[in-house]
Protein backbone atom coordinates (compact mmCIF):
# COMPACT_ATOMS: atom_id res chain seq x y z
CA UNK A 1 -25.87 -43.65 2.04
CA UNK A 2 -27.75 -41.47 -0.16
CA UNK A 3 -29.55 -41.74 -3.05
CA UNK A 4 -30.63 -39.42 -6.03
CA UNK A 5 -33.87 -38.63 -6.94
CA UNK A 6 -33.37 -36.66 -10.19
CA UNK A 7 -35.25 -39.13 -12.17
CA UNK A 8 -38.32 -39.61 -10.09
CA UNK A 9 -38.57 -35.85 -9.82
CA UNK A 10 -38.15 -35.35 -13.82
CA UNK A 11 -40.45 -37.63 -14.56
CA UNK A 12 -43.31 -36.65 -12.08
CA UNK A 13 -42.58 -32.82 -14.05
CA UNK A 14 -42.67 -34.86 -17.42
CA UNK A 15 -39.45 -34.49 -18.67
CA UNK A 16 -37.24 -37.01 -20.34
CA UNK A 17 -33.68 -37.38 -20.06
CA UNK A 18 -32.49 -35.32 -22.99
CA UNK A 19 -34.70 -32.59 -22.18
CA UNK A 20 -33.33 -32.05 -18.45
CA UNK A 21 -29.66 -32.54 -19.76
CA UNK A 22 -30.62 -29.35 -21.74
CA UNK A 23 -31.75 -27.35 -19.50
CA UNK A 24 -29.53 -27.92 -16.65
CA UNK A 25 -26.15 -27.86 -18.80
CA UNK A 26 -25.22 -31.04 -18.33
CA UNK A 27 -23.84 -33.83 -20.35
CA UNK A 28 -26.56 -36.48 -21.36
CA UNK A 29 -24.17 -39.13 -20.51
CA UNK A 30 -23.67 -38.18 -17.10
CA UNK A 31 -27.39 -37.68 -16.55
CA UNK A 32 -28.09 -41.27 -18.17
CA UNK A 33 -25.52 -42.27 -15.24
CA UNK A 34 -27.48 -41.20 -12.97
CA UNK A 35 -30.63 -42.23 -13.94
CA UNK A 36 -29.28 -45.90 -14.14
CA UNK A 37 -27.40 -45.67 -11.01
CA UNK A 38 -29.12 -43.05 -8.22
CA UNK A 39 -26.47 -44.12 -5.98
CA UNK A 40 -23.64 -42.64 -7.87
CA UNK A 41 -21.09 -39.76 -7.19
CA UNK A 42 -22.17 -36.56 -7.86
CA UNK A 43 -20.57 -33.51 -7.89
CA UNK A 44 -22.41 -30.69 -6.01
CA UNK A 45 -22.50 -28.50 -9.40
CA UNK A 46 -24.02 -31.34 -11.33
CA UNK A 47 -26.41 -31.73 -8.00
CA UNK A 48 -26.85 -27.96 -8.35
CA UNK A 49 -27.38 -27.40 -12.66
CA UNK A 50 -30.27 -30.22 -11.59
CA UNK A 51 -32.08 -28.76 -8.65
CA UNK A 52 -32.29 -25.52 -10.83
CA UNK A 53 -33.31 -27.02 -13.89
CA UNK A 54 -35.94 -28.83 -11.91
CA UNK A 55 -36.85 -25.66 -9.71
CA UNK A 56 -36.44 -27.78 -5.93
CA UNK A 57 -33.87 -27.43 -4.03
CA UNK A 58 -30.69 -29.72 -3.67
CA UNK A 59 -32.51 -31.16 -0.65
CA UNK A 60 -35.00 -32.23 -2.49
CA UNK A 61 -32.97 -34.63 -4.69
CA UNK A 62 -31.44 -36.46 -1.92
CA UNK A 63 -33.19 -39.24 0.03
CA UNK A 64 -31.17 -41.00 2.96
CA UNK A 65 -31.16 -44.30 2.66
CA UNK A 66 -30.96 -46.97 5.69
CA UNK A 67 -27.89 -49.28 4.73
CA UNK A 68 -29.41 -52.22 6.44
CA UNK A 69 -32.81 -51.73 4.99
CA UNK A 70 -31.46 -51.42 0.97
């Protein structure tokens, strides 16, 4: 299982939620989605708009989680 990072990495840059949806193009309700829920689906241009917007790659917002450990 995987889970998002987006919000830990916006936050450690100091930007909010709005701000990100801006720049990366995408709609604040699917960001808040995330945020709330880093396990969600994700399509890989959302994944994408993000990493750019953040400058890190789409590696970088990804974490592997251990099923038995979560």
């Amino acid at each position: 299982m995987i889970r998002l990072r987006v919000k830990e990495i916006a936050q450690q840059q100091g930007l909010g939620q709005g701000k990100l949806a801006r720049m990366a193009d995408v709609d604040i309700k699917t960001l808040a989605r995330i945020y709330k829920n880093p396990y969600a689906e994700v399509s890989s241009v959302t994944l994408e708009k993000l990493a750019r917007a953040l400058s890190v790659s789409v590696a970088n917002l990804i974490e592997e989680v251990d099923e038995t450990r979560k």
